[in-house]
PDB file of N, CA and C in Angstrom:
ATOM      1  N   UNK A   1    -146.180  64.446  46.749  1.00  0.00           N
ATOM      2  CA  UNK A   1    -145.001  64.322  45.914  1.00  0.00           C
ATOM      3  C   UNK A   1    -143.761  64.561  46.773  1.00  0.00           C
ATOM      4  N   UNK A   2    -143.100  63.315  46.997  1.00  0.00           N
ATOM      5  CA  UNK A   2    -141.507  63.634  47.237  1.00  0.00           C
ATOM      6  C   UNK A   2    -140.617  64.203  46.675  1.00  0.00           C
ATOM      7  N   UNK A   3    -139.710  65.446  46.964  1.00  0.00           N
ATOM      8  CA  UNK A   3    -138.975  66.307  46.419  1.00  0.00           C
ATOM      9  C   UNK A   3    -137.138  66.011  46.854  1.00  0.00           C
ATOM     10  N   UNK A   4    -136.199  65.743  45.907  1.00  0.00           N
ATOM     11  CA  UNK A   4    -135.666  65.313  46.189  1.00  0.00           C
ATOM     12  C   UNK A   4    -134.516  66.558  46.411  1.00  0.00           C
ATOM     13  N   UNK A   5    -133.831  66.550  47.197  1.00  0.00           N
ATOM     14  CA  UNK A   5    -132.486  67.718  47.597  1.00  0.00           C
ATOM     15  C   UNK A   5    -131.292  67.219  47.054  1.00  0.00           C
ATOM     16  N   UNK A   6    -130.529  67.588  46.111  1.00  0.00           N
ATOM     17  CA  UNK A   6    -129.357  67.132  45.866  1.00  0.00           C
ATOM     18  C   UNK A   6    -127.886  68.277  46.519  1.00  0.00           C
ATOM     19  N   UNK A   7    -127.547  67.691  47.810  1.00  0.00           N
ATOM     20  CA  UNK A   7    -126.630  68.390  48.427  1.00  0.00           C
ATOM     21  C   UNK A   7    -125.459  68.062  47.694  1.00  0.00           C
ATOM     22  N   UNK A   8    -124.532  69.160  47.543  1.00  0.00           N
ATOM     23  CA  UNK A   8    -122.899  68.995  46.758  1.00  0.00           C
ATOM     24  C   UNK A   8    -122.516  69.609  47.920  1.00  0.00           C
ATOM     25  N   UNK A   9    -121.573  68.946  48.415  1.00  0.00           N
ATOM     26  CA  UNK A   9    -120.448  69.198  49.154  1.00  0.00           C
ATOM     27  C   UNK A   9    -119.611  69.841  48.631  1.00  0.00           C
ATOM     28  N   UNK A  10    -119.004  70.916  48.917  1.00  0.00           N
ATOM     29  CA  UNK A  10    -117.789  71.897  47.949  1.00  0.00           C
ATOM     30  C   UNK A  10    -116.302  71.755  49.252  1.00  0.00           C
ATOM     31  N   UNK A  11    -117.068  71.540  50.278  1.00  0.00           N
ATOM     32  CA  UNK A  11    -116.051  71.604  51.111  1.00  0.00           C
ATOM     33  C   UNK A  11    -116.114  70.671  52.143  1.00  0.00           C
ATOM     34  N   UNK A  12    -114.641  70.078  52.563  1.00  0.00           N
ATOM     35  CA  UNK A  12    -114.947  69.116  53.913  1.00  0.00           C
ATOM     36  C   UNK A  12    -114.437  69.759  54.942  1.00  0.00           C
ATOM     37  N   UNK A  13    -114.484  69.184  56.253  1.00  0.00           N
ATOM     38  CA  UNK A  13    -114.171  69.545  57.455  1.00  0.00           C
ATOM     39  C   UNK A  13    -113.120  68.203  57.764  1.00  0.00           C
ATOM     40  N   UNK A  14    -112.243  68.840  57.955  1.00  0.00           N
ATOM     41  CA  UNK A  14    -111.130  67.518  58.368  1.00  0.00           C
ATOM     42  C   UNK A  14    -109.948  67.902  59.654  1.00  0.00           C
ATOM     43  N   UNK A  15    -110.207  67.487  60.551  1.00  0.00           N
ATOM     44  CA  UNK A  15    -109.465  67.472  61.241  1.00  0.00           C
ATOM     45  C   UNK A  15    -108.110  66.809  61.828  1.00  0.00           C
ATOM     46  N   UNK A  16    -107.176  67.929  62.285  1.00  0.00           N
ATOM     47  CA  UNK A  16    -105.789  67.757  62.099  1.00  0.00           C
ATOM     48  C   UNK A  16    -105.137  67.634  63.753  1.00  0.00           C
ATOM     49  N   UNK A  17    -104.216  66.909  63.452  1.00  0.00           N
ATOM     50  CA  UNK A  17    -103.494  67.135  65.018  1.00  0.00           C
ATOM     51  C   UNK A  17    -102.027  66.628  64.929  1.00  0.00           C
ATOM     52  N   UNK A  18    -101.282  67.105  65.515  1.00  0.00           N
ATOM     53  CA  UNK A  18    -100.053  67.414  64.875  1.00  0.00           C
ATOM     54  C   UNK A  18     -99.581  67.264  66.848  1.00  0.00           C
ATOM     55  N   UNK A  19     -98.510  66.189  66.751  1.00  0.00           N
ATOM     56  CA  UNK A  19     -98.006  65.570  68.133  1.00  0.00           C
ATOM     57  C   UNK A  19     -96.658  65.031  68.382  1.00  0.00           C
ATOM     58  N   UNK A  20     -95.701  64.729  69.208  1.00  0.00           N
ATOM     59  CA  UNK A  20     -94.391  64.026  69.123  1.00  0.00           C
ATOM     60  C   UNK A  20     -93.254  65.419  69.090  1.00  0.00           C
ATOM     61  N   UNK A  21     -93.707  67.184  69.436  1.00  0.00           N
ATOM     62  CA  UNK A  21     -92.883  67.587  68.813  1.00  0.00           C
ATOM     63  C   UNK A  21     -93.173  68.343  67.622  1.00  0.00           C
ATOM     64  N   UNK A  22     -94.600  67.916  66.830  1.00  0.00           N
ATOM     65  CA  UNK A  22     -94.648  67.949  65.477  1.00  0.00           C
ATOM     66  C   UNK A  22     -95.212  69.489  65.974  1.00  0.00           C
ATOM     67  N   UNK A  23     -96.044  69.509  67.206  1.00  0.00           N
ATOM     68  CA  UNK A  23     -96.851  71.036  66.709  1.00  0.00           C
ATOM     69  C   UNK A  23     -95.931  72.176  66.993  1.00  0.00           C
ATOM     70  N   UNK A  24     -95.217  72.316  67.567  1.00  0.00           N
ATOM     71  CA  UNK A  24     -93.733  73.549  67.406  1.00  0.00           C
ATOM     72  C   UNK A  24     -93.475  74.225  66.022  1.00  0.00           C
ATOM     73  N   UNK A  25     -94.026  73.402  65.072  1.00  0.00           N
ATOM     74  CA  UNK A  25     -93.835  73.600  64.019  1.00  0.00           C
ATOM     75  C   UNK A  25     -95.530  74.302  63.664  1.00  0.00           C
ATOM     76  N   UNK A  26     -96.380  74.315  64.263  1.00  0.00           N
ATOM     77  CA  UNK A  26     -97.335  74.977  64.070  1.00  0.00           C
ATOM     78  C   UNK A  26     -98.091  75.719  65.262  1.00  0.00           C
ATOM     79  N   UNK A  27     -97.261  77.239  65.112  1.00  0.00           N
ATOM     80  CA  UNK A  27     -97.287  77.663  66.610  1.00  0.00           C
ATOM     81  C   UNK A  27     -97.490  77.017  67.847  1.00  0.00           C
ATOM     82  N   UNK A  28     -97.374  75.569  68.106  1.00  0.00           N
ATOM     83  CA  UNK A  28     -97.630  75.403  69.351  1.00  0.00           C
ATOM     84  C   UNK A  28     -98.682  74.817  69.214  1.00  0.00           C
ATOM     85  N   UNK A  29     -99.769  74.958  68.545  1.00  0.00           N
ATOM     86  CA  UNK A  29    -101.409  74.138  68.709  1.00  0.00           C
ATOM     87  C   UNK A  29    -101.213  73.074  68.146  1.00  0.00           C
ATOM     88  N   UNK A  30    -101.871  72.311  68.935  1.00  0.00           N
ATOM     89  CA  UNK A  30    -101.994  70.460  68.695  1.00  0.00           C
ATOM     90  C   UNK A  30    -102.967  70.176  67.417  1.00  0.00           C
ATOM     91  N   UNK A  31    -103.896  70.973  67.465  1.00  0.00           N
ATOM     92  CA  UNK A  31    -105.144  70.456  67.334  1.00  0.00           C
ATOM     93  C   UNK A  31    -105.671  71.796  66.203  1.00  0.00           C
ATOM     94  N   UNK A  32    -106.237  71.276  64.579  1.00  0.00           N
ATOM     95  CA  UNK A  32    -106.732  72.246  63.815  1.00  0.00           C
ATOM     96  C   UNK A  32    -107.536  71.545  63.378  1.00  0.00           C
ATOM     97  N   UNK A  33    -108.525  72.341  62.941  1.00  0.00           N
ATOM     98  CA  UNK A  33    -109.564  72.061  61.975  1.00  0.00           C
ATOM     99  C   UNK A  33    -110.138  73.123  60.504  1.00  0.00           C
ATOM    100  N   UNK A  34    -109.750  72.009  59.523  1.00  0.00           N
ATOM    101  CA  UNK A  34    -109.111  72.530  58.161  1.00  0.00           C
ATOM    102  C   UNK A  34    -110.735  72.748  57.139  1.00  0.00           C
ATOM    103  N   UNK A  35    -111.180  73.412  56.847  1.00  0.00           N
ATOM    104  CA  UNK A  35    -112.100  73.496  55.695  1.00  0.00           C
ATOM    105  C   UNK A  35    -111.163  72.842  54.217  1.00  0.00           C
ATOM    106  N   UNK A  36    -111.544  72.151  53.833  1.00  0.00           N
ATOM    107  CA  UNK A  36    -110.826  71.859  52.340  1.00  0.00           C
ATOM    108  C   UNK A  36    -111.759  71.617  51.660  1.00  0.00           C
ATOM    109  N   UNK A  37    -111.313  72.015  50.033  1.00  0.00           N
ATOM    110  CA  UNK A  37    -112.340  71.486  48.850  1.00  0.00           C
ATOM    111  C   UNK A  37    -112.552  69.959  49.165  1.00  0.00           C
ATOM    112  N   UNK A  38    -113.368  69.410  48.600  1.00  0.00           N
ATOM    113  CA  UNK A  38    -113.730  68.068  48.200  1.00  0.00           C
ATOM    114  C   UNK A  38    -112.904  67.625  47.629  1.00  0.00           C
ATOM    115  N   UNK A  39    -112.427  68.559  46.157  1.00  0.00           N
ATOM    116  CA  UNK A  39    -112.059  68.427  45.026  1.00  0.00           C
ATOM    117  C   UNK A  39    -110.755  68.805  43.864  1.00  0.00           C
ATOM    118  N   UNK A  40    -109.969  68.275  44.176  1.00  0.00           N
ATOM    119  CA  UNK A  40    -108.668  68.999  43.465  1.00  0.00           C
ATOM    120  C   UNK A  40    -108.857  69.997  42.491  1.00  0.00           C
ATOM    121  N   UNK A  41    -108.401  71.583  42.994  1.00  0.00           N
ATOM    122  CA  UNK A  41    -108.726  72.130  41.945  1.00  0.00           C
ATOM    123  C   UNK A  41    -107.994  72.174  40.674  1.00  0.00           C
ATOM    124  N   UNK A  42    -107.118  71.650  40.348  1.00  0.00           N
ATOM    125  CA  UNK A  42    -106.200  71.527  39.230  1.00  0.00           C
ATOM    126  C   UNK A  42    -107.120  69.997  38.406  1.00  0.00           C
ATOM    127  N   UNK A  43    -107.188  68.917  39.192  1.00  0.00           N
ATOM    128  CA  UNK A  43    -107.662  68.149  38.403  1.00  0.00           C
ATOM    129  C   UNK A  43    -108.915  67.421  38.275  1.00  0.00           C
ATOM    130  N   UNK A  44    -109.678  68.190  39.273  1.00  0.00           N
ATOM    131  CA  UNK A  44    -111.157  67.757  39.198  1.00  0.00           C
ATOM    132  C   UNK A  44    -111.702  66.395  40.280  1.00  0.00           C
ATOM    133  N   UNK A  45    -110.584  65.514  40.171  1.00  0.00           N
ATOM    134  CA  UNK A  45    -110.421  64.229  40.842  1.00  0.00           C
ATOM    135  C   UNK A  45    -110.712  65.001  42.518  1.00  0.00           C
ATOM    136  N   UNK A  46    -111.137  63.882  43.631  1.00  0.00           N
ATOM    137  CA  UNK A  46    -111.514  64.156  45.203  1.00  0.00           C
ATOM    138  C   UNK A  46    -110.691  64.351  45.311  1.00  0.00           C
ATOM    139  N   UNK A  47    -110.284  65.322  46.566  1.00  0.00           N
ATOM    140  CA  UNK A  47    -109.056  65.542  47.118  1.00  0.00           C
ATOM    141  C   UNK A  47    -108.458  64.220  47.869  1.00  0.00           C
ATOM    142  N   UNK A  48    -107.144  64.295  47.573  1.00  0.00           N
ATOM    143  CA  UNK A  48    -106.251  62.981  49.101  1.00  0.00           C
ATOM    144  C   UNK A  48    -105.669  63.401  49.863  1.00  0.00           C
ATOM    145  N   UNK A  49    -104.682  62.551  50.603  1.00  0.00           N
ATOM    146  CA  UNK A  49    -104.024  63.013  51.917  1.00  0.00           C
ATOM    147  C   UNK A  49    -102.851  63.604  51.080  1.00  0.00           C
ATOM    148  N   UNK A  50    -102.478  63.543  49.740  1.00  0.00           N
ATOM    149  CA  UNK A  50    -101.415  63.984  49.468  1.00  0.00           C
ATOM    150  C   UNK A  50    -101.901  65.620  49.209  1.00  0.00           C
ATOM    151  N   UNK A  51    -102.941  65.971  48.772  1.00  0.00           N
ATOM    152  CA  UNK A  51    -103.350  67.242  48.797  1.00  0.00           C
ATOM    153  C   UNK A  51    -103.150  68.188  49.980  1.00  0.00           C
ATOM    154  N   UNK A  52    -103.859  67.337  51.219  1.00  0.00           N
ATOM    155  CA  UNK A  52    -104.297  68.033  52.338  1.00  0.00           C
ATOM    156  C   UNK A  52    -102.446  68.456  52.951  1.00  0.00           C
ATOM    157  N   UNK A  53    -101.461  67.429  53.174  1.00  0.00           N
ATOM    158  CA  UNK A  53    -100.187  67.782  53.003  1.00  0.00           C
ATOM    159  C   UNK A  53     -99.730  68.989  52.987  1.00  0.00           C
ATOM    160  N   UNK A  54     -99.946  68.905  51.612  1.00  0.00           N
ATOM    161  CA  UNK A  54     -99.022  70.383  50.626  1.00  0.00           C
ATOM    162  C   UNK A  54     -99.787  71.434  50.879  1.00  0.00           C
ATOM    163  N   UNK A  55    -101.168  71.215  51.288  1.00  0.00           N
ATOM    164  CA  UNK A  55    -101.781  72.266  51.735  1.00  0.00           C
ATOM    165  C   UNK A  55    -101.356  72.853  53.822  1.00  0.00           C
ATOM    166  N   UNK A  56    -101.158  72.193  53.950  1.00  0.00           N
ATOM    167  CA  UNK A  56    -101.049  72.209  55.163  1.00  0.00           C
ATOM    168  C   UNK A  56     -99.430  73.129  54.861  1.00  0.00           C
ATOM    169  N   UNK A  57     -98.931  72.658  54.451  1.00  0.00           N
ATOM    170  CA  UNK A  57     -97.378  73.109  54.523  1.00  0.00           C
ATOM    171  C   UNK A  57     -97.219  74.723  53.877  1.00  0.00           C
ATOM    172  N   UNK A  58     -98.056  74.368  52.596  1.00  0.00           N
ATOM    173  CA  UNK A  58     -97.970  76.128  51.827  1.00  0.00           C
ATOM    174  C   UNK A  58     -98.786  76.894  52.422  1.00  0.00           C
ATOM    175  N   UNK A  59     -99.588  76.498  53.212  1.00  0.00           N
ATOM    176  CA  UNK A  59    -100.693  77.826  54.364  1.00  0.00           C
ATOM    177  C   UNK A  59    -100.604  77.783  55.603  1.00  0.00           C
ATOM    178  N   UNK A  60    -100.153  76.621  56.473  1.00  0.00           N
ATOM    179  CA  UNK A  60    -100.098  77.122  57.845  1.00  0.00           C
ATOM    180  C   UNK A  60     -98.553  77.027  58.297  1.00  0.00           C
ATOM    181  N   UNK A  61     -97.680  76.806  57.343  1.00  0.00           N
ATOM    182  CA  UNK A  61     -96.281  76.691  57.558  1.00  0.00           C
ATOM    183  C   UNK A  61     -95.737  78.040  57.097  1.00  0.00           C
ATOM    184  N   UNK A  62     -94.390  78.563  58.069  1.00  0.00           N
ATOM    185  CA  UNK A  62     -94.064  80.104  57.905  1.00  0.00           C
ATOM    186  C   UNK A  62     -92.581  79.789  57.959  1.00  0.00           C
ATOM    187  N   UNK A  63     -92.316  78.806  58.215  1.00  0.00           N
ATOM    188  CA  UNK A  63     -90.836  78.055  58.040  1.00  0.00           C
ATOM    189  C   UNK A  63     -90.520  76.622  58.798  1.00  0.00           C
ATOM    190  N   UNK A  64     -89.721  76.104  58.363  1.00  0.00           N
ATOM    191  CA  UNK A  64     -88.895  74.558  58.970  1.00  0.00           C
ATOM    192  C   UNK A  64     -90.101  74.251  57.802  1.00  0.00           C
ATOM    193  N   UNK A  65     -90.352  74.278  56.760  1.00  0.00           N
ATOM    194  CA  UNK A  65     -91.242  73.380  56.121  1.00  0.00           C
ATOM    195  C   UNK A  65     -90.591  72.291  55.381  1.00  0.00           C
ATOM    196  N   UNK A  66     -89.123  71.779  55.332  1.00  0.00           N
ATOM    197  CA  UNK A  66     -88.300  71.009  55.604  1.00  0.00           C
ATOM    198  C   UNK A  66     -88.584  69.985  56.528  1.00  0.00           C
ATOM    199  N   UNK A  67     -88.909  70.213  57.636  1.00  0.00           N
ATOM    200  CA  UNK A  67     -88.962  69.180  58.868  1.00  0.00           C
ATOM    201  C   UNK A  67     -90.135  68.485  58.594  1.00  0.00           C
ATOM    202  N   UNK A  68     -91.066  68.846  57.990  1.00  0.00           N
ATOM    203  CA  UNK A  68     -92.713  68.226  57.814  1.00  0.00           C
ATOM    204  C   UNK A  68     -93.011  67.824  56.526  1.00  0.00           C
ATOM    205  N   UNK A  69     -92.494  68.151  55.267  1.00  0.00           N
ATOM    206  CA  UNK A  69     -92.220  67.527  53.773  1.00  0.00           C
ATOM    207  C   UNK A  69     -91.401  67.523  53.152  1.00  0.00           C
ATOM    208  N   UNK A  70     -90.818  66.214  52.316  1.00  0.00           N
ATOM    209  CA  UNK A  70     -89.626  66.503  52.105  1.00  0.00           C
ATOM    210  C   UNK A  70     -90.554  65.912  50.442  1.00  0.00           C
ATOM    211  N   UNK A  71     -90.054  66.146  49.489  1.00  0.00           N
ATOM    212  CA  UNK A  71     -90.328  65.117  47.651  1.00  0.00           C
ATOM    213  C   UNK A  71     -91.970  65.467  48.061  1.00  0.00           C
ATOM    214  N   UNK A  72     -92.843  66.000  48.503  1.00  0.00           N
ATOM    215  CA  UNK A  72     -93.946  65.917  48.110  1.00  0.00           C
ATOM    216  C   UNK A  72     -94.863  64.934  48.881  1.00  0.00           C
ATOM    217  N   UNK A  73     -94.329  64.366  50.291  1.00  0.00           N
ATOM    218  CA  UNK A  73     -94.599  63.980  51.268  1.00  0.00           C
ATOM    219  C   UNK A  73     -94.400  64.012  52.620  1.00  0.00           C
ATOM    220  N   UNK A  74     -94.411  63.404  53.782  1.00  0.00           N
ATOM    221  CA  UNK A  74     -93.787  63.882  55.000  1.00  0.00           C
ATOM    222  C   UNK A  74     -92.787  63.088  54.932  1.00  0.00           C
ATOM    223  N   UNK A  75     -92.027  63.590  55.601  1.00  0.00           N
ATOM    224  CA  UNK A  75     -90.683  62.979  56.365  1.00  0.00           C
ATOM    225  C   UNK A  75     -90.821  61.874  56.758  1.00  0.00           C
ATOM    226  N   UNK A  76     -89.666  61.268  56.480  1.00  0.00           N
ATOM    227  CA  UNK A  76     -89.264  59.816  56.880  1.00  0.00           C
ATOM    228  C   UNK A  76     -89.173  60.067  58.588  1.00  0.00           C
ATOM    229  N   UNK A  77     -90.029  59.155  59.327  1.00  0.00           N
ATOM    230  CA  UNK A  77     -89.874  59.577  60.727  1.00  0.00           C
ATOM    231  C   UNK A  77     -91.307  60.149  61.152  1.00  0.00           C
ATOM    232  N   UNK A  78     -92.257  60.281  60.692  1.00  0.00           N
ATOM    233  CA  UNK A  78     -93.260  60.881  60.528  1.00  0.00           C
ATOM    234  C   UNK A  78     -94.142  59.920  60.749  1.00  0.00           C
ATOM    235  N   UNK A  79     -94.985  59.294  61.959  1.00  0.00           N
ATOM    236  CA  UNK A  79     -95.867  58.398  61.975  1.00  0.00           C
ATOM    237  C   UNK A  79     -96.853  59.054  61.506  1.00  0.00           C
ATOM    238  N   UNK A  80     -97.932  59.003  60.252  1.00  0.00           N
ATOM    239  CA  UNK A  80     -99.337  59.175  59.786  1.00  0.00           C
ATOM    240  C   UNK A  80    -100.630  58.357  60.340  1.00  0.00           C
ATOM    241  N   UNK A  81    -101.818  58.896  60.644  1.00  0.00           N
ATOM    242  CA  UNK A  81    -102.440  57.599  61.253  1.00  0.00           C
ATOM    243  C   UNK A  81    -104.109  58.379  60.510  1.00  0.00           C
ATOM    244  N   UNK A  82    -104.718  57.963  59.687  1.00  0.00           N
ATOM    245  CA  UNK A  82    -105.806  58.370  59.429  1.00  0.00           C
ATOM    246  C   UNK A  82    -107.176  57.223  60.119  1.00  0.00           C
ATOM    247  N   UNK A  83    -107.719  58.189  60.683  1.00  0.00           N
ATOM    248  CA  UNK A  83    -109.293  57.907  61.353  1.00  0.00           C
ATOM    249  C   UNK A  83    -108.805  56.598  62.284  1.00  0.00           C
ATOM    250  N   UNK A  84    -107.185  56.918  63.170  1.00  0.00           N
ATOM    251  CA  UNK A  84    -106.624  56.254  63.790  1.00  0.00           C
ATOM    252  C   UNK A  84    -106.173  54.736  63.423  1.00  0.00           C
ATOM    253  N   UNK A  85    -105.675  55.274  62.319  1.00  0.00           N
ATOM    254  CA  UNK A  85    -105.170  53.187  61.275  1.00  0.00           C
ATOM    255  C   UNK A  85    -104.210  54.187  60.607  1.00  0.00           C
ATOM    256  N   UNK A  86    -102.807  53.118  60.905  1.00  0.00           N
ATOM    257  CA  UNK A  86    -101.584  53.716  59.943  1.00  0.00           C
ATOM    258  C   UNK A  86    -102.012  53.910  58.859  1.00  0.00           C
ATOM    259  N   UNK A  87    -101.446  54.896  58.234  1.00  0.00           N
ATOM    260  CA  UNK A  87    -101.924  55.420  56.548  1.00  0.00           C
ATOM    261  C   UNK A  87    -101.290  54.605  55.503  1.00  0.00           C
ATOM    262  N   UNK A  88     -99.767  53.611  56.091  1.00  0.00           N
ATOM    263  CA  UNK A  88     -99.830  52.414  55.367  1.00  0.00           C
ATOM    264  C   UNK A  88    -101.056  51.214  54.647  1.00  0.00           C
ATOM    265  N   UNK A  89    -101.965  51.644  55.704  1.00  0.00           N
ATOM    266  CA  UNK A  89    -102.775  50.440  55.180  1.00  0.00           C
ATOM    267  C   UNK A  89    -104.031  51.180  54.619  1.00  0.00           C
ATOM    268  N   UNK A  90    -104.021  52.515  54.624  1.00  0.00           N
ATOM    269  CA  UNK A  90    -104.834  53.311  53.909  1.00  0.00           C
ATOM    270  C   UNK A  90    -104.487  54.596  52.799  1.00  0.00           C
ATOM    271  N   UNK A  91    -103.650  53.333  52.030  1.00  0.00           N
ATOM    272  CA  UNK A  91    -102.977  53.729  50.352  1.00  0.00           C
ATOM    273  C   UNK A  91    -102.452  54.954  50.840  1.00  0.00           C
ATOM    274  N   UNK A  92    -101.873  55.430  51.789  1.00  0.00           N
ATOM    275  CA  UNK A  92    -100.782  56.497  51.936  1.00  0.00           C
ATOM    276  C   UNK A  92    -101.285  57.656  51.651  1.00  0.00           C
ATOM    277  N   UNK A  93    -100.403  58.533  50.368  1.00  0.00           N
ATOM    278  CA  UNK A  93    -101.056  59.605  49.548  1.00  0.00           C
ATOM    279  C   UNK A  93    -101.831  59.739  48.965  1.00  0.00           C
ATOM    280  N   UNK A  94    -102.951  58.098  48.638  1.00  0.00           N
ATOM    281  CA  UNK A  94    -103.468  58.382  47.750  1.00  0.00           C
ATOM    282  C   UNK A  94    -105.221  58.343  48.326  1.00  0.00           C
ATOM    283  N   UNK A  95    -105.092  58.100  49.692  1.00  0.00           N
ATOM    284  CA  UNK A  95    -106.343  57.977  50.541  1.00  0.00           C
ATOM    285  C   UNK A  95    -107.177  59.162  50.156  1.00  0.00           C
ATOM    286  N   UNK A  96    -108.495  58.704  49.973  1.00  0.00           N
ATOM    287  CA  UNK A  96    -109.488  60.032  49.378  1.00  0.00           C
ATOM    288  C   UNK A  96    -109.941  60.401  50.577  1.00  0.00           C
ATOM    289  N   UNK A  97    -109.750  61.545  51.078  1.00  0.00           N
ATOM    290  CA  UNK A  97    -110.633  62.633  52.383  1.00  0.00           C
ATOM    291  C   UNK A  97    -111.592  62.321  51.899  1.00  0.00           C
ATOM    292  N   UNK A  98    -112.273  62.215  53.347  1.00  0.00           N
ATOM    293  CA  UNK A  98    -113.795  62.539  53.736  1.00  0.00           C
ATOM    294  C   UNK A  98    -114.199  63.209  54.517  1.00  0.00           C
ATOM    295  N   UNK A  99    -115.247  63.742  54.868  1.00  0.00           N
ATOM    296  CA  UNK A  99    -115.665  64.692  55.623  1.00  0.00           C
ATOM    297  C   UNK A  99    -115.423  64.066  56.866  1.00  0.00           C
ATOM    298  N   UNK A 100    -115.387  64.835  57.831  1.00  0.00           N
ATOM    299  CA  UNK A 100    -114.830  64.577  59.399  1.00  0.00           C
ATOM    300  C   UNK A 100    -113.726  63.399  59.843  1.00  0.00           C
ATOM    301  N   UNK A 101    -112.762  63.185  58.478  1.00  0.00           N
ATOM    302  CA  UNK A 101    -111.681  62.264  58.621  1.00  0.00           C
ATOM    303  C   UNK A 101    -110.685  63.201  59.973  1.00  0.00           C
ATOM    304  N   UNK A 102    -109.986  62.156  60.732  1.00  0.00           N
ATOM    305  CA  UNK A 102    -109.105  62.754  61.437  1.00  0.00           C
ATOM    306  C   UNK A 102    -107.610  62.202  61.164  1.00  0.00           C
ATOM    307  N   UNK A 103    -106.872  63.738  60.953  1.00  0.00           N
ATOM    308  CA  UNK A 103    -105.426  63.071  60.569  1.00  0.00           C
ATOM    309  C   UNK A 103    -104.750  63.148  61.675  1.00  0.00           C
ATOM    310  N   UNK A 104    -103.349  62.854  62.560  1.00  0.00           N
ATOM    311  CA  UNK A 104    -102.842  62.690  63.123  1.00  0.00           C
ATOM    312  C   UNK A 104    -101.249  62.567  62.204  1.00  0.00           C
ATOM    313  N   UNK A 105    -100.263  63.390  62.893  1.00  0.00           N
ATOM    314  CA  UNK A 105     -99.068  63.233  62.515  1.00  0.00           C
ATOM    315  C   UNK A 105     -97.783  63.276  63.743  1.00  0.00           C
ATOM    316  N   UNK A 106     -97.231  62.791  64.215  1.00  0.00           N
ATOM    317  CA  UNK A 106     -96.663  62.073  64.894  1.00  0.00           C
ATOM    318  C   UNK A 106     -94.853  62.170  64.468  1.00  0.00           C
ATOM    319  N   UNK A 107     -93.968  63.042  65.240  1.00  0.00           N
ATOM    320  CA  UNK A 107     -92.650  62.764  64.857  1.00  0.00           C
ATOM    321  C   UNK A 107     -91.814  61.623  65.950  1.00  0.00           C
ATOM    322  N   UNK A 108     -91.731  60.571  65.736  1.00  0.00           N
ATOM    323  CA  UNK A 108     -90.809  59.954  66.303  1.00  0.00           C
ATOM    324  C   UNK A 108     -89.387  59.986  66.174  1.00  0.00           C
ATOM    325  N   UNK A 109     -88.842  61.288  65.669  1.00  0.00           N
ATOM    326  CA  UNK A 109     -87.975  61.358  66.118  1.00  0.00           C
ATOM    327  C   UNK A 109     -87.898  62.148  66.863  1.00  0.00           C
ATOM    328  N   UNK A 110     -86.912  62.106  67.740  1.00  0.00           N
ATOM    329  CA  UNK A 110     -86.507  62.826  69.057  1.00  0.00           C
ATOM    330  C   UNK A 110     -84.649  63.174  69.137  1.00  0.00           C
ATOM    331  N   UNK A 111     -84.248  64.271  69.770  1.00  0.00           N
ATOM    332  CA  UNK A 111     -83.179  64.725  70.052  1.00  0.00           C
ATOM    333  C   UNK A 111     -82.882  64.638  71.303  1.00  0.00           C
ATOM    334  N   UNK A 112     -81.347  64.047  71.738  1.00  0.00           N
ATOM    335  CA  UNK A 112     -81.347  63.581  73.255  1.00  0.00           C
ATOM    336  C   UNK A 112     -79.831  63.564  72.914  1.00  0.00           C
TER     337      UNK A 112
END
């Protein structure tokens, strides 16, 4: 008799990297790796990139959290690139995380 395992994922592993400038804004490290729910806890629905965001900003941000979201997204100026493809072409905020997705955030702007 085959026994079947039904694994639930409660949490993903998603990795972050923050470049252009952008990681100054997070002590200095390029490179994090985020445990997140699956699952929005307010609405049950998978988590998206608009989640992982606001999460990023209300827990590893200690100030300038201005420079990295502005309305509930990033900054205009802010190249996004998920699993290395602009996040334009992967519905923006509304892209559903997956486990071992890699985000990348990118400030092209510069001061000179």
């Amino acid at each position: 008799m085959t026994e079947l395992i039904l694994i639930t994922m409660s949490d993903l592993t998603i990795h972050v990297e923050f470049s252009g400038g952008m990681e100054l804004l997070f002590k200095n490290i390029p490179k994090h790796t985020i445990k997140f729910p699956a699952k929005n806890s307010k609405t049950g629905a998978p988590s998206n990139l608009q989640d992982l965001i606001l999460y990023i900003r209300d827990t590893m941000m200690t100030e300038k959290k201005d420079l990295f979201v502005e309305n509930n997204t990033v900054r205009p100026g802010i190249l996004v690139l998920i699993n290395n493809v602009d996040w334009e072409l992967c519905d923006e905020l509304e892209y559903p995380l997956e486990n071992k997705d890699e985000i990348v955030f990118i400030s092209t702007l510069h001061g000179g």
